[in-house]
N, C-alpha and C. Protein backbone atom coordinates (compact mmCIF):
# COMPACT_ATOMS: atom_id res chain seq x y z
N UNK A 1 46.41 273.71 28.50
CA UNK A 1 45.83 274.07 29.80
C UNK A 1 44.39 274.53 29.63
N UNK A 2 43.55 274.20 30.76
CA UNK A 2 41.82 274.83 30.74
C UNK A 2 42.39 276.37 30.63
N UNK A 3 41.01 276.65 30.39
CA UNK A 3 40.84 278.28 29.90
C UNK A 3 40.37 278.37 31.50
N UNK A 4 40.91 280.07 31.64
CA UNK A 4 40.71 280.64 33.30
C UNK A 4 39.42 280.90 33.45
N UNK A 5 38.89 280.24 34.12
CA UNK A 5 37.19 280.67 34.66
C UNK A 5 35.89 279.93 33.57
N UNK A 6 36.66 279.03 32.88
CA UNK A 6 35.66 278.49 31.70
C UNK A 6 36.04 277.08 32.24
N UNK A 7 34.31 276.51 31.48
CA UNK A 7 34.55 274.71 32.06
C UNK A 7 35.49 273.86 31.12
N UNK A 8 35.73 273.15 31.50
CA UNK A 8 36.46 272.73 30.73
C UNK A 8 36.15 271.57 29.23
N UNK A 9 36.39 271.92 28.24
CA UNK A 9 35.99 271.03 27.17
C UNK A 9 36.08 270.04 27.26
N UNK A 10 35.26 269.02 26.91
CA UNK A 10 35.32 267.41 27.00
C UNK A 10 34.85 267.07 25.42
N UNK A 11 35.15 267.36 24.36
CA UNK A 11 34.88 267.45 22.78
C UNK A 11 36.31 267.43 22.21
N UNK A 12 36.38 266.79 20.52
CA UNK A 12 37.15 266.83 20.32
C UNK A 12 36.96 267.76 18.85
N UNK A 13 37.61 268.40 18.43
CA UNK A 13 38.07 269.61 17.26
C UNK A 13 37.55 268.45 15.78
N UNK A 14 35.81 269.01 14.83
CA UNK A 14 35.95 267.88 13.72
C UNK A 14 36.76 268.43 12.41
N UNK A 15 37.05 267.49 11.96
CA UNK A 15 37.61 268.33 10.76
C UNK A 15 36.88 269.15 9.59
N UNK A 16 37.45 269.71 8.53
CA UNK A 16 36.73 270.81 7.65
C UNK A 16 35.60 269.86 7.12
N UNK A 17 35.06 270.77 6.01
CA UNK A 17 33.58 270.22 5.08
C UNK A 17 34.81 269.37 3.98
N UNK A 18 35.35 269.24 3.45
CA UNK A 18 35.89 268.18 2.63
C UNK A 18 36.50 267.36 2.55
N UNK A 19 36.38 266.75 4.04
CA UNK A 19 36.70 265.61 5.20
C UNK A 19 35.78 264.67 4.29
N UNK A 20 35.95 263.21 4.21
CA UNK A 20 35.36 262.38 3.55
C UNK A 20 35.25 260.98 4.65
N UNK A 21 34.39 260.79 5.18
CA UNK A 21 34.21 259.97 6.61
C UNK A 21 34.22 258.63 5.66
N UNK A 22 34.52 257.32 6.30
CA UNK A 22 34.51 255.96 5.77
C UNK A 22 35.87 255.29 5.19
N UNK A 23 35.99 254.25 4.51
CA UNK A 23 37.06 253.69 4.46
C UNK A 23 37.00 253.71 2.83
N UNK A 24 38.26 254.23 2.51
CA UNK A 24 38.68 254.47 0.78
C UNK A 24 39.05 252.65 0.35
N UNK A 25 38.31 252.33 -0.36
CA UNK A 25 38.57 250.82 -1.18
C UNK A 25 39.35 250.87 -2.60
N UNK A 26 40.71 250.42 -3.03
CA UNK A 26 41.38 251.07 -3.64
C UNK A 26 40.35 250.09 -5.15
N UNK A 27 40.60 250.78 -6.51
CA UNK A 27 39.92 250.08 -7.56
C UNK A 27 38.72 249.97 -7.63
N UNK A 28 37.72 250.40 -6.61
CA UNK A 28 36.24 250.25 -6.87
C UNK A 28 35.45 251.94 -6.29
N UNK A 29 36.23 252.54 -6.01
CA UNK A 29 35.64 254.17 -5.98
C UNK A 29 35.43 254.88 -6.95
N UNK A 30 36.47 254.53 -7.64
CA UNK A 30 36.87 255.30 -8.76
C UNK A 30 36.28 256.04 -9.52
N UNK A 31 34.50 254.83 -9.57
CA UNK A 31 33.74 255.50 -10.50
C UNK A 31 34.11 254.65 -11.90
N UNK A 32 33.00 255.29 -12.99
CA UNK A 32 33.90 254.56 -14.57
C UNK A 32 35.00 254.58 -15.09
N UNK A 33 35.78 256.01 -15.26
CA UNK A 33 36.91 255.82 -15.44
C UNK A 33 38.00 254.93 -14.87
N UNK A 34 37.84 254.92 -13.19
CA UNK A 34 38.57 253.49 -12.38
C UNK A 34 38.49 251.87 -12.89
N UNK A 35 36.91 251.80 -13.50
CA UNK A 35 36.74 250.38 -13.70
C UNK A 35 37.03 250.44 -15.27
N UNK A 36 37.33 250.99 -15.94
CA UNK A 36 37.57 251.12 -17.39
C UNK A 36 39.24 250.82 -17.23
N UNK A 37 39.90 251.65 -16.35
CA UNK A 37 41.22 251.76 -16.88
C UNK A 37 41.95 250.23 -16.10
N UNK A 38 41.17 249.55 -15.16
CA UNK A 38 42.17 248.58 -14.38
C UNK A 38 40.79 247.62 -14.44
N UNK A 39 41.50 245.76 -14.86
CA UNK A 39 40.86 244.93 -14.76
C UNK A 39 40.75 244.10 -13.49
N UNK A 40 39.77 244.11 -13.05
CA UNK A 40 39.84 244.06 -11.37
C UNK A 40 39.31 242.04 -11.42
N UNK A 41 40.21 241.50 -11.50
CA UNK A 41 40.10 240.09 -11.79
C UNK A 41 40.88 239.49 -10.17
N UNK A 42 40.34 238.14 -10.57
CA UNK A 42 40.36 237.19 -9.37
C UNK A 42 40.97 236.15 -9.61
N UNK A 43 42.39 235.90 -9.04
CA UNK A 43 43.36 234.71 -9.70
C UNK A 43 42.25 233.63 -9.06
N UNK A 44 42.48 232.64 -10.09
CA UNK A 44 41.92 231.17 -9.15
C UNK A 44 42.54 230.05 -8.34
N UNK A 45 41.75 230.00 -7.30
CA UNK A 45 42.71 228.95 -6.30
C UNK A 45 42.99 227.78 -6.59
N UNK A 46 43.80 227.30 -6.79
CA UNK A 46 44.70 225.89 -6.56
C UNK A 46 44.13 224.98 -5.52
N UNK A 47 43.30 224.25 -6.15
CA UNK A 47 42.47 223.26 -5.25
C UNK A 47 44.29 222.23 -4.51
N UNK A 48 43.81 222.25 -3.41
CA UNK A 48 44.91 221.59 -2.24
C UNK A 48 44.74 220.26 -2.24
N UNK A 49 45.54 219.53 -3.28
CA UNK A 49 45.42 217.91 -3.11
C UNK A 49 46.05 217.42 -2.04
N UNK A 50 45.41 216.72 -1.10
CA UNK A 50 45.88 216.21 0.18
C UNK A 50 46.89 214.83 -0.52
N UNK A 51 48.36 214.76 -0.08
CA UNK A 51 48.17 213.72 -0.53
C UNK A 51 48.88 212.50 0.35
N UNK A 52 47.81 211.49 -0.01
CA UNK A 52 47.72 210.15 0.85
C UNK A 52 48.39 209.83 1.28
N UNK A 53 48.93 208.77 2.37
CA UNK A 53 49.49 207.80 2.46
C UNK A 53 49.61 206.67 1.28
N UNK A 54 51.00 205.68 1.34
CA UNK A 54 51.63 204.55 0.67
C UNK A 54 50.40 203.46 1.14
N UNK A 55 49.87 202.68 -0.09
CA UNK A 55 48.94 201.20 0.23
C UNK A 55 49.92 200.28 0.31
N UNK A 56 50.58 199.97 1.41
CA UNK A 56 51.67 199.15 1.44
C UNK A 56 51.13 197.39 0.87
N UNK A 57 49.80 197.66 1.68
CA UNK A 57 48.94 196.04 1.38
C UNK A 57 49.25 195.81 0.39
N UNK A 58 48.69 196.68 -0.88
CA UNK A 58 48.17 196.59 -2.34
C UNK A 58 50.03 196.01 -2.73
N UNK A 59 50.53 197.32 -2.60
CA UNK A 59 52.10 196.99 -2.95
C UNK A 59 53.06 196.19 -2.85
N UNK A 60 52.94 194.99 -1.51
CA UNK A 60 53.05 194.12 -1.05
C UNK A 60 52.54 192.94 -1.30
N UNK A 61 51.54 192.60 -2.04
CA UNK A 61 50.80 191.97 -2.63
C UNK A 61 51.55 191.88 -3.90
N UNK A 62 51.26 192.88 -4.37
CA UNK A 62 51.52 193.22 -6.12
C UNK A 62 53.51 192.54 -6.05
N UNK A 63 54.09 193.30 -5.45
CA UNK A 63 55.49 192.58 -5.43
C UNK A 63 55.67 191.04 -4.85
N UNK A 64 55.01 190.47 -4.02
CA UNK A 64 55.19 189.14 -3.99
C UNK A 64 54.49 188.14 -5.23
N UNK A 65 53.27 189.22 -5.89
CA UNK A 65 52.75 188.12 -7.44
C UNK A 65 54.13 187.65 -8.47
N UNK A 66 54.60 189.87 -8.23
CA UNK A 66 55.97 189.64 -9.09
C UNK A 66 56.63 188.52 -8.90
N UNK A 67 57.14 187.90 -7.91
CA UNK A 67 58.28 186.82 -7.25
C UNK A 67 58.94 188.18 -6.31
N UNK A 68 58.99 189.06 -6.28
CA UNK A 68 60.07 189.73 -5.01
C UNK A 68 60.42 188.99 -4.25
N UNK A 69 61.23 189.32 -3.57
CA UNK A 69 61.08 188.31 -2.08
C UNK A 69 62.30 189.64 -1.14
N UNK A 70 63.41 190.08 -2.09
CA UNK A 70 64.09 190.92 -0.84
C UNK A 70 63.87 192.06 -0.93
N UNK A 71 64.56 192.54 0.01
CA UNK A 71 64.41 194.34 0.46
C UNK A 71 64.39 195.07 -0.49
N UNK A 72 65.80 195.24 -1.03
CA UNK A 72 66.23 195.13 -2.32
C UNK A 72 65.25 195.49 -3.68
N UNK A 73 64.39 194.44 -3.42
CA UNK A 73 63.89 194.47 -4.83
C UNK A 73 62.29 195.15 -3.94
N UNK A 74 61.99 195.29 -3.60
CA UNK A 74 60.59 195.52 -2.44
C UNK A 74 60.45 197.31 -2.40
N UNK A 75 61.78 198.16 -2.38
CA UNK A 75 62.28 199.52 -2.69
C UNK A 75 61.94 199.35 -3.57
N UNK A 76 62.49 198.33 -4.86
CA UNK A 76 62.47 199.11 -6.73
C UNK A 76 60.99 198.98 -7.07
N UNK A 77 60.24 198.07 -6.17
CA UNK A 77 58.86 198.34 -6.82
C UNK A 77 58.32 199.51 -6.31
N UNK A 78 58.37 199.45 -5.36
CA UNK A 78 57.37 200.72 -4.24
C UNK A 78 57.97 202.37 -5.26
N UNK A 79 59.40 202.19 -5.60
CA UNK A 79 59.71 203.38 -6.43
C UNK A 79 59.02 203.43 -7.78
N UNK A 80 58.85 202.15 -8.73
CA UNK A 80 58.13 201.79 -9.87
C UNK A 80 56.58 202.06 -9.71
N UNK A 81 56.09 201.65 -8.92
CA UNK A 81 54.53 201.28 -8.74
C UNK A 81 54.44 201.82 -7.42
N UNK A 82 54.41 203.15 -7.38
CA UNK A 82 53.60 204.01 -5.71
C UNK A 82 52.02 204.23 -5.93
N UNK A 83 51.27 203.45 -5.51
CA UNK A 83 49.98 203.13 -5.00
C UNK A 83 49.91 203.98 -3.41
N UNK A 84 48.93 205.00 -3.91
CA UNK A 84 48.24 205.62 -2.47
C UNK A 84 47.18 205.20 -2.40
N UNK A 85 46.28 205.19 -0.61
CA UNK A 85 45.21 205.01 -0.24
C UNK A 85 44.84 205.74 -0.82
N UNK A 86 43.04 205.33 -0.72
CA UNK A 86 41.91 205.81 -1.41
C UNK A 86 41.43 206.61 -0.24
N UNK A 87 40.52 207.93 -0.67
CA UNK A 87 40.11 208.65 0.41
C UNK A 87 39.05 208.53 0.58
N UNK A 88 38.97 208.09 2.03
CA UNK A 88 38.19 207.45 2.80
C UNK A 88 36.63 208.42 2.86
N UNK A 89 36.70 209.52 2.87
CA UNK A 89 36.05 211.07 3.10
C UNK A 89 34.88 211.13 2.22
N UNK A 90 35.70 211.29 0.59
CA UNK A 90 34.95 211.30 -0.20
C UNK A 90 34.40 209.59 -1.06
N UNK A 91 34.41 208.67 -0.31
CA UNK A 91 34.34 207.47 -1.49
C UNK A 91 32.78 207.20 -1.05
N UNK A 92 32.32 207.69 0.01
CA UNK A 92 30.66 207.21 -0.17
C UNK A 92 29.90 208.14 -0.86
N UNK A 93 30.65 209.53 -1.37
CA UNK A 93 29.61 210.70 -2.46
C UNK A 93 29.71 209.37 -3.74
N UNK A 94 31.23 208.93 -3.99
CA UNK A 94 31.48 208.20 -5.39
C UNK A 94 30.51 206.93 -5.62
N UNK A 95 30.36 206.29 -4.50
CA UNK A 95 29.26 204.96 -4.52
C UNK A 95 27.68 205.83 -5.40
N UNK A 96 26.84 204.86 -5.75
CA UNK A 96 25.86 205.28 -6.48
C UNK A 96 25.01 204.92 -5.36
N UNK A 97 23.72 205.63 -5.20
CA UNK A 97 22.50 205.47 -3.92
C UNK A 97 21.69 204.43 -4.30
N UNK A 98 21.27 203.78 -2.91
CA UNK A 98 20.19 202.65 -3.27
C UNK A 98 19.27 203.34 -3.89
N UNK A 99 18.55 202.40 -4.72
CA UNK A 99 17.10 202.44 -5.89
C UNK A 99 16.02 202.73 -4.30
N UNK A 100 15.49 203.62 -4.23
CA UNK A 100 13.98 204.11 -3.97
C UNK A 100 13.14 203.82 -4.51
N UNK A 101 11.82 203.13 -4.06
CA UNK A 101 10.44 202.76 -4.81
C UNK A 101 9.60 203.96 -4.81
N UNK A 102 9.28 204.27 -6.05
CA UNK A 102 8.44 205.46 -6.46
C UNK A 102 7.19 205.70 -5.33
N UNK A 103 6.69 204.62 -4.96
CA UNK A 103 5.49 205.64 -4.11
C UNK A 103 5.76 205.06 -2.51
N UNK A 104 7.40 205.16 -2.50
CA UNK A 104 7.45 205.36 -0.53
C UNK A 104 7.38 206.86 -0.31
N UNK A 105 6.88 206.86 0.87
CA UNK A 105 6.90 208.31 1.72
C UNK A 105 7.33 208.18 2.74
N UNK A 106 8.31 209.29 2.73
CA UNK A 106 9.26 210.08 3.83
C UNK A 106 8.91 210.37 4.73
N UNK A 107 9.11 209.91 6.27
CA UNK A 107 8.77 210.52 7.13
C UNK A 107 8.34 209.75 8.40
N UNK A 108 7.73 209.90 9.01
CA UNK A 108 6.64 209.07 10.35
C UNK A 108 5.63 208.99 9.95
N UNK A 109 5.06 208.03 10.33
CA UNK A 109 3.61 207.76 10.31
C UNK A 109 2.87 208.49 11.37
N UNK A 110 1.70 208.98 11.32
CA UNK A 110 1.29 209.39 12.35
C UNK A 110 0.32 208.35 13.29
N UNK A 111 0.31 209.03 14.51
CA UNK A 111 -0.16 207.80 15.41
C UNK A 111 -1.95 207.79 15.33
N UNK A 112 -2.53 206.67 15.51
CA UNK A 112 -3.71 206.42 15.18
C UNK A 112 -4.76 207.47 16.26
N UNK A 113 -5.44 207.59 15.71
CA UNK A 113 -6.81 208.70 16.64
C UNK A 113 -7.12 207.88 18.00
N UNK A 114 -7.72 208.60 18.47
CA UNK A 114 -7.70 208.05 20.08
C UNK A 114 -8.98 208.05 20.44
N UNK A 115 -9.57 206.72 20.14
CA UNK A 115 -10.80 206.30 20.50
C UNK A 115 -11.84 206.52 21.35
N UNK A 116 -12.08 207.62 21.22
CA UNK A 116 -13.49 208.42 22.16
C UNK A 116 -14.32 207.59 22.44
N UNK A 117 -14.84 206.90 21.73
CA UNK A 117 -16.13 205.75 22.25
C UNK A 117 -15.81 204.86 23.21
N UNK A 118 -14.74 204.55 22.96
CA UNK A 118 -14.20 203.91 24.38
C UNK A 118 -13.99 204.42 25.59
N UNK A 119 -13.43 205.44 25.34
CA UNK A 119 -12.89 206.54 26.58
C UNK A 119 -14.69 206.66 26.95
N UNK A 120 -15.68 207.12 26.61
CA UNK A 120 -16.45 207.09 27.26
C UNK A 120 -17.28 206.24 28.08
N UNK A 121 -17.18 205.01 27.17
CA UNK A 121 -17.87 204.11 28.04
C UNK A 121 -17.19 203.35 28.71
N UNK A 122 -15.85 203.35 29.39
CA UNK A 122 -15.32 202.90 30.20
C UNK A 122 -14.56 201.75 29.94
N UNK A 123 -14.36 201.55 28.78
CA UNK A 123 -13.95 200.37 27.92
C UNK A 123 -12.47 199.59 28.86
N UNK A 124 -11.48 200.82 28.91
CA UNK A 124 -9.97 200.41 28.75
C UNK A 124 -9.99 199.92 30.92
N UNK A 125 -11.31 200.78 31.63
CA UNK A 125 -11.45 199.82 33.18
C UNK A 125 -11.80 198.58 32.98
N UNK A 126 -12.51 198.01 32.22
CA UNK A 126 -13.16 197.19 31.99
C UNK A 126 -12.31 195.62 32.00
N UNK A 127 -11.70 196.00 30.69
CA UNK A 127 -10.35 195.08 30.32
C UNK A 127 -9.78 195.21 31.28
N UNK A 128 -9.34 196.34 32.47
CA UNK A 128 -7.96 195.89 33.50
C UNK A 128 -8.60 195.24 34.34
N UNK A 129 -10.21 195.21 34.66
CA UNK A 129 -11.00 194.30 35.77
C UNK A 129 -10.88 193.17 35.43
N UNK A 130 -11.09 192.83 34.20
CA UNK A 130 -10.86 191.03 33.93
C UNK A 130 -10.10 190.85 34.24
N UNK A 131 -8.67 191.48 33.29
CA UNK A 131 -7.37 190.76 33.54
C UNK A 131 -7.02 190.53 35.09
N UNK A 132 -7.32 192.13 35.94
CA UNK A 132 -6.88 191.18 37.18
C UNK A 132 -8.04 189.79 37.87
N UNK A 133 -9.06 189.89 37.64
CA UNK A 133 -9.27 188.73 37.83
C UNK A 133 -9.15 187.50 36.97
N UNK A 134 -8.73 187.50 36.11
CA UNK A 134 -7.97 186.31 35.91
C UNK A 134 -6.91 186.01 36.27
N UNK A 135 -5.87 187.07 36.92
CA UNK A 135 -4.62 186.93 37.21
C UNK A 135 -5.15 186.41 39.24
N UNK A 136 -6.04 186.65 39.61
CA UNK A 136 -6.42 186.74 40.60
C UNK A 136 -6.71 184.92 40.79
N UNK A 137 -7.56 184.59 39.88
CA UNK A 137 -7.83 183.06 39.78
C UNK A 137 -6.88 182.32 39.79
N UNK A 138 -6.01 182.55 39.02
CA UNK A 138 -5.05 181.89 38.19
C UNK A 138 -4.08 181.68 39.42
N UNK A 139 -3.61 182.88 40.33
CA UNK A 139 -3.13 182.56 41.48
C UNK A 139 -3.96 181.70 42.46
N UNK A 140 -5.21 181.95 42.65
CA UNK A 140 -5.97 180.69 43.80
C UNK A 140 -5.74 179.76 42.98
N UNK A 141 -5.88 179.03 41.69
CA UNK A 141 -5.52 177.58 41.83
C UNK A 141 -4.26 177.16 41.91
N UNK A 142 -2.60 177.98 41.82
CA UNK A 142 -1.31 177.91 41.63
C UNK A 142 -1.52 177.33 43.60
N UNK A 143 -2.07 178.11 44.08
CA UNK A 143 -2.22 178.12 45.30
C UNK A 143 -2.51 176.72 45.96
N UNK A 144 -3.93 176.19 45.67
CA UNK A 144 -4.51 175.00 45.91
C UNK A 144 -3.46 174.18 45.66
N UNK A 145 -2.26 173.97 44.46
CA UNK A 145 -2.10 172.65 44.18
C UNK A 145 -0.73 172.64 44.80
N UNK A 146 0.26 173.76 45.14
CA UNK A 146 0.91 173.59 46.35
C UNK A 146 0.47 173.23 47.58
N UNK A 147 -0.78 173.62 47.88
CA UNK A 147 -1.27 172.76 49.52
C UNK A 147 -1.39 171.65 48.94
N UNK A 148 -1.82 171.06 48.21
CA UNK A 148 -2.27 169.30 48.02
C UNK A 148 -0.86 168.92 47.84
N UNK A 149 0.12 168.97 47.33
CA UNK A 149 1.16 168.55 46.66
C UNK A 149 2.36 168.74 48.02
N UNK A 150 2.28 169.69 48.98
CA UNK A 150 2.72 169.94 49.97
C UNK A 150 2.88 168.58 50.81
N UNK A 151 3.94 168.16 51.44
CA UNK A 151 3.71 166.96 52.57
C UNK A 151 4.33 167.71 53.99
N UNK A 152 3.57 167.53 55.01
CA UNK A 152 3.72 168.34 56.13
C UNK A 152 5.01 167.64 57.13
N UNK A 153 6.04 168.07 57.27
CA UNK A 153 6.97 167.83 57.81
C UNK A 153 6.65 167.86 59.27
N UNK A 154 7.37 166.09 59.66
CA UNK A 154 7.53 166.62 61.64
C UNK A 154 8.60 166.37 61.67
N UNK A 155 9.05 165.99 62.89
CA UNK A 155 10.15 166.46 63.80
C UNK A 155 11.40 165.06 63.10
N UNK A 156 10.57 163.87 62.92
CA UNK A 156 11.42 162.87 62.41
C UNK A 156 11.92 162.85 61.41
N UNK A 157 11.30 163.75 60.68
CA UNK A 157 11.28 163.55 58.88
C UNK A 157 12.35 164.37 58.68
N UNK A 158 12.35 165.63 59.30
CA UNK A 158 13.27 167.02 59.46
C UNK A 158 14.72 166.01 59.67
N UNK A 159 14.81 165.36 60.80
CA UNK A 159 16.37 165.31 61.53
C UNK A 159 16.50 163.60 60.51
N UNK A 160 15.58 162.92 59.92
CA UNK A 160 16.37 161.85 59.04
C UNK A 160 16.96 162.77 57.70
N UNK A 161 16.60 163.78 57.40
CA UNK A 161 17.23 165.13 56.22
C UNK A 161 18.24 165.51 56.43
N UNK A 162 17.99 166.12 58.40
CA UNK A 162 19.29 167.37 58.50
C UNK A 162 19.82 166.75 59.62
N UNK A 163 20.23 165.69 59.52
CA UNK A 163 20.68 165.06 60.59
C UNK A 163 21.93 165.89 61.98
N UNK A 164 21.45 165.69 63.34
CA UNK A 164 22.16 166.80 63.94
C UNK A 164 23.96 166.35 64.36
N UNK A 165 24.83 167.18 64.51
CA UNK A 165 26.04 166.87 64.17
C UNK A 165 26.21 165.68 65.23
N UNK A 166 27.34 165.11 64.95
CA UNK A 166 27.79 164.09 66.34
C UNK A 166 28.43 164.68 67.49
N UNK A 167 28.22 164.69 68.52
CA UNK A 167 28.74 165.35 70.26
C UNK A 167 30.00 164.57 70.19
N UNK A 168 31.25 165.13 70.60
CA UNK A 168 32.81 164.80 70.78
C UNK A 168 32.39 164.65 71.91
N UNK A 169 33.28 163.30 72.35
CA UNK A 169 33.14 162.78 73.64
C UNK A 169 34.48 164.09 74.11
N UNK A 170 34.21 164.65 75.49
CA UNK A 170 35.67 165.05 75.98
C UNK A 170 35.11 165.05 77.38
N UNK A 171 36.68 164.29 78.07
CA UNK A 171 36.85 163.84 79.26
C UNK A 171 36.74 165.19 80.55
N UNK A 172 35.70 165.15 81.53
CA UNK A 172 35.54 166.19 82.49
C UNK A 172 36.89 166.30 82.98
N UNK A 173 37.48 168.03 83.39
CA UNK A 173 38.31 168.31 84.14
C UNK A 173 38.09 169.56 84.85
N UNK A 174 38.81 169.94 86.15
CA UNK A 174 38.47 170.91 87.10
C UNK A 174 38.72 171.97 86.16
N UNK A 175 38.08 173.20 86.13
CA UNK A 175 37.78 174.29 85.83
C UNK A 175 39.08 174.78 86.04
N UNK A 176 39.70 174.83 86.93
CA UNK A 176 41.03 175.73 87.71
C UNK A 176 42.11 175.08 87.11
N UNK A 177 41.84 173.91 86.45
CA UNK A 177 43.28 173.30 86.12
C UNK A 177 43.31 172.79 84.90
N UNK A 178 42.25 173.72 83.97
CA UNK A 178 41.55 173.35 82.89
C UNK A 178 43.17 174.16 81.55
N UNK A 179 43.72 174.76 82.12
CA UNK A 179 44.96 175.52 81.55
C UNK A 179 46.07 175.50 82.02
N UNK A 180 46.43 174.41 83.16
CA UNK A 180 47.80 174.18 83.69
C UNK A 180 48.72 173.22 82.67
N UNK A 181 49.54 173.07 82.60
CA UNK A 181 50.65 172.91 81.42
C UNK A 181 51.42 171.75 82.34
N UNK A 182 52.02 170.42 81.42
CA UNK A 182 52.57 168.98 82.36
C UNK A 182 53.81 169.71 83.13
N UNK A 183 53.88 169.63 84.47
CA UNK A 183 55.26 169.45 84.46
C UNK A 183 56.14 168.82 84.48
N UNK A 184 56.37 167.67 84.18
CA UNK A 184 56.73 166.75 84.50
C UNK A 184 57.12 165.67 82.76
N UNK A 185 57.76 165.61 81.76
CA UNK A 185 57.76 164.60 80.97
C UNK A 185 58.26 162.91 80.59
N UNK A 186 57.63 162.22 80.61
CA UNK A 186 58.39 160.92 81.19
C UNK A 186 58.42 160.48 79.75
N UNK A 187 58.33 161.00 78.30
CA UNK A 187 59.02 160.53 77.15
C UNK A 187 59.91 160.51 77.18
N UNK A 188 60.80 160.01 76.20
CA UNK A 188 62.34 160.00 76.00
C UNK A 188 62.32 161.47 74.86
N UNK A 189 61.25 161.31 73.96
CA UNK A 189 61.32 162.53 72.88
C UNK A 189 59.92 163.24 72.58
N UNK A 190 59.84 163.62 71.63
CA UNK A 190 58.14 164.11 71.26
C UNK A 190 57.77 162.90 70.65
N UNK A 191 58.66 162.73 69.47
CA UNK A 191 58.16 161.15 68.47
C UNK A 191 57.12 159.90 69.63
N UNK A 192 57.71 159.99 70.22
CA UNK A 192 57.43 158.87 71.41
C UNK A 192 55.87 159.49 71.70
N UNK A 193 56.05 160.49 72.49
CA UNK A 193 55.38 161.10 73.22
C UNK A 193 53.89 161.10 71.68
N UNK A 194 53.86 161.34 70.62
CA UNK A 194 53.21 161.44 69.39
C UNK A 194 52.64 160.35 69.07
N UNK A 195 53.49 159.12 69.28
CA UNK A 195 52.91 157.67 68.80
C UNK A 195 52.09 157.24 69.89
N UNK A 196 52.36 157.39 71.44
CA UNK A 196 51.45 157.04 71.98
C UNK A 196 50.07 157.93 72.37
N UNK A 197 50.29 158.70 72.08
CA UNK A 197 48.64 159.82 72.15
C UNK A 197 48.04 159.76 70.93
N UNK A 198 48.50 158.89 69.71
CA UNK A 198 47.67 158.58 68.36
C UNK A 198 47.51 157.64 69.19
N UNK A 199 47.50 156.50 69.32
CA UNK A 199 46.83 155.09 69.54
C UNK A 199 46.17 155.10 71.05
């Protein structure tokens, strides 16, 4: 409980003077006598051979040179002769590096200086004024030799080309009776009625 009429503490109680702050590391405090009496050694790790997959290709190969041919015998080799893939990971450190010519240099080239004498005298307008007028020419005569080469179409020349469709003759009837239906049929059947409205 708070003390009567006092504020209340927000601290916590430290411990005595032969309190030792930090974290005790067992074998290396010790001092000399610690490293004298215990050999503070480091087992070594066991490199982790991954190991491969079956080269069925290679093995499959190799037992049909034998003569194999059944199941049977296809097991006793693969148990005799287990061929694993090669690892894929490390086999381009194992390749040897292409030969380098003693005086190439590494790197980029740097890009060429930027021609002030030109920039001043107006050099790089100069060149785009020609070119467009040559591109300018070059179109007026493309121009000229489509008008000469051009033949001016009239009205006859057009419709012997695109000749206009042929007009279906169809027989005038009253407007009002342009959707009235026979009443009346004097075939014997449709067949009938079919052969004589073809001919």
């Amino acid at each position: 409980q708070a003390e009567l009429g006092k504020p209340q503490r927000n601290c916590c109680t430290l411990p005595g003077f032969d309190f030792s702050y930090g974290l005790y590391i067992h074998r290396t405090d010790g001092g000399v006598p610690e490293a004298i009496g215990h050999w503070n050694t480091v087992k070594p790790r066991t490199a982790l051979v991954q190991k491969m997959p079956r080269d069925f290709i290679t093995m499959n190969r190799g037992a049909l040179k034998a003569g194999y041919t059944t199941a049977r015998e296809f097991d006793l080799y693969y148990k005799a002769k287990d061929i694993r893939c090669k690892d894929v990971e490390y086999s381009h450190v194992k390749k040897c590096l292409p030969k380098v010519p003693a005086d190439l240099t590494y790197g980029i080239t740097a890009r060429p200086c930027t021609p002030f004498f030109d920039l001043l005298q107006h050099k790089y307008k100069e060149l785009w004024m020609e070119q467009q007028r040559a591109l300018t020419a070059a179109q007026r005569v493309e121009k000229k030799k489509v008008i000469k080469d051009k033949v001016h179409e009239t009205r006859t020349t057009f419709l012997r080309k695109h000749p206009l469709p042929a007009k279906e003759e169809s027989f005038w009837h009253l407007p009002r009776l342009e959707k009235v239906g026979p009443h009346l049929s004097t075939f014997p059947d449709r067949d009938a009625r079919k052969k004589v409205f073809s001919a």
